[in-house]
C-alpha atoms as a PDB file:
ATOM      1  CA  UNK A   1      10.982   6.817  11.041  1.00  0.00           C
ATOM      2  CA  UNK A   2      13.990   5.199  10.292  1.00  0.00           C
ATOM      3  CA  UNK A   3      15.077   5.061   6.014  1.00  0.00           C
ATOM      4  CA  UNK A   4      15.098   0.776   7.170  1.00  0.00           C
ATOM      5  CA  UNK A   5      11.814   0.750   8.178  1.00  0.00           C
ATOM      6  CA  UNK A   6      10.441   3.277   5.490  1.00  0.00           C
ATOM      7  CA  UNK A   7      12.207   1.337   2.866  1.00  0.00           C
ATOM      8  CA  UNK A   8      10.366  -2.036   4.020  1.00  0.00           C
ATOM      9  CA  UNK A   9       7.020   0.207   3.983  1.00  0.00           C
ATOM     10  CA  UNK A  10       7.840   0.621   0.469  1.00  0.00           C
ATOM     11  CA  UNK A  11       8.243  -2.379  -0.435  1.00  0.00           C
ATOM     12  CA  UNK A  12       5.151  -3.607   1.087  1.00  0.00           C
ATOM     13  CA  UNK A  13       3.017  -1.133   0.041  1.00  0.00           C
ATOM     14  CA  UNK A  14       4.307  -1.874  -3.688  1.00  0.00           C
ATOM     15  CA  UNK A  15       3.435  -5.534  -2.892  1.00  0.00           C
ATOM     16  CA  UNK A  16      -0.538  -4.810  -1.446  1.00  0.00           C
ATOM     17  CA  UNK A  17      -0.837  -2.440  -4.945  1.00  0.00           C
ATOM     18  CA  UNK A  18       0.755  -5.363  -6.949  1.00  0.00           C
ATOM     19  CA  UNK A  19      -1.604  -8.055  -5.865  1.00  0.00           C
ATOM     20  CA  UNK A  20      -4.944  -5.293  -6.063  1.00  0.00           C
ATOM     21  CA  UNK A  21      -4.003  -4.884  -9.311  1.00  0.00           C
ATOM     22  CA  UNK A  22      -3.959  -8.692 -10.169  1.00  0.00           C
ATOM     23  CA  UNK A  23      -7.455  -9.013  -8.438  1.00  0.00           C
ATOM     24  CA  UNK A  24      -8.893  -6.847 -10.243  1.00  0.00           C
ATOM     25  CA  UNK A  25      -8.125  -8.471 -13.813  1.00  0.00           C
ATOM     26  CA  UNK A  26      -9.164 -11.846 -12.665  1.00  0.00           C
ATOM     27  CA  UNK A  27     -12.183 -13.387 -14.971  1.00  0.00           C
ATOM     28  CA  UNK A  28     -13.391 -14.971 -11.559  1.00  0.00           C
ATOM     29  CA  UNK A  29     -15.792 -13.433  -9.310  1.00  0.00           C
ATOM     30  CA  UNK A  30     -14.310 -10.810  -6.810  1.00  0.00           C
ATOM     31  CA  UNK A  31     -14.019 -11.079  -3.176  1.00  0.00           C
ATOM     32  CA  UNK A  32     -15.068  -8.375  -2.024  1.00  0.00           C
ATOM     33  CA  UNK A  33     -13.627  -8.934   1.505  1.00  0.00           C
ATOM     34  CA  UNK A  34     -10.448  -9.440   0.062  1.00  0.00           C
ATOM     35  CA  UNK A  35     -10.503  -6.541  -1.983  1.00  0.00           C
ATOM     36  CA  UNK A  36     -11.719  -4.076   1.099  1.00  0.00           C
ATOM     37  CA  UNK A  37      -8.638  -5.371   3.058  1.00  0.00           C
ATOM     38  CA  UNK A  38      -6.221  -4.969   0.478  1.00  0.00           C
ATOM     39  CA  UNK A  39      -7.533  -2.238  -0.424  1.00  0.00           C
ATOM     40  CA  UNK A  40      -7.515  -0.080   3.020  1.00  0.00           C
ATOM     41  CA  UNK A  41      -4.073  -1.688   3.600  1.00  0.00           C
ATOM     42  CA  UNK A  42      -2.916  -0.058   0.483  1.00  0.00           C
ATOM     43  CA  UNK A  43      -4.318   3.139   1.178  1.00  0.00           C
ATOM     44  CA  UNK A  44      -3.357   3.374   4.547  1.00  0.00           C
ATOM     45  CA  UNK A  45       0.543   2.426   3.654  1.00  0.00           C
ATOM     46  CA  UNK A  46      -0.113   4.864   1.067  1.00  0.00           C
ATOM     47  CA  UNK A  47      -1.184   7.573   3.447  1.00  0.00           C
ATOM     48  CA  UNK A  48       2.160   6.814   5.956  1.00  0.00           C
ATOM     49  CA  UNK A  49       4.583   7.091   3.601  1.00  0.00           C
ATOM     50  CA  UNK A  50       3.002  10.332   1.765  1.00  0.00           C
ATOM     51  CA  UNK A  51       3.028  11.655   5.525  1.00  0.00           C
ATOM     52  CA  UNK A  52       6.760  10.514   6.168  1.00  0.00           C
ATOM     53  CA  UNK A  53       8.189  11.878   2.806  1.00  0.00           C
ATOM     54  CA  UNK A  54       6.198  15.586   3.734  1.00  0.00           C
ATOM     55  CA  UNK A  55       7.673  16.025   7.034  1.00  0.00           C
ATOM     56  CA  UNK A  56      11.351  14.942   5.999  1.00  0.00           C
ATOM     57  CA  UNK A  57      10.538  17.731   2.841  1.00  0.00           C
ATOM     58  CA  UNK A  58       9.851  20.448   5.943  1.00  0.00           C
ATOM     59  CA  UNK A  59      12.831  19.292   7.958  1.00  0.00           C
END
C-alpha cells in the first residue's frame, strides 16, 4: 500500500474514532445503528493499518 493511500487511511480512521467518541457523550439517546457502523468501520480501519505498519516492520 502506497504511504498516499495509508496516510488518507489515517486520517479517516482518526475521523470514524473522532465522531464515536462524540456519540458516545451525547445526553440524547444512542443510535445504535449508527454506533455498530461506526463502530466496525473503526475497527476494521483499525485492523488495516495495524496489518500495514507489521508487514512494512518485517520488510
Amino acid at each position: 500500500m502506497s504511504d498516499e493511500v495509508l496516510f488518507l487511511l489515517v486520517m479517516i480512521s482518526m475521523a470514524i474514532w473522532v465522531t464515536v467518541s462524540r456519540e458516545v457523550v451525547k445526553p440524547s439517546k444512542l443510535n445504535r445503528m449508527k454506533m455498530l457502523t461506526l463502530l466496525s468501520a473503526g475497527s476494521l480501519s483499525t485492523l488495516i493499518i495495524t496489518i500495514n505498519l507489521f508487514q512494512s516492520l518485517m520488510m
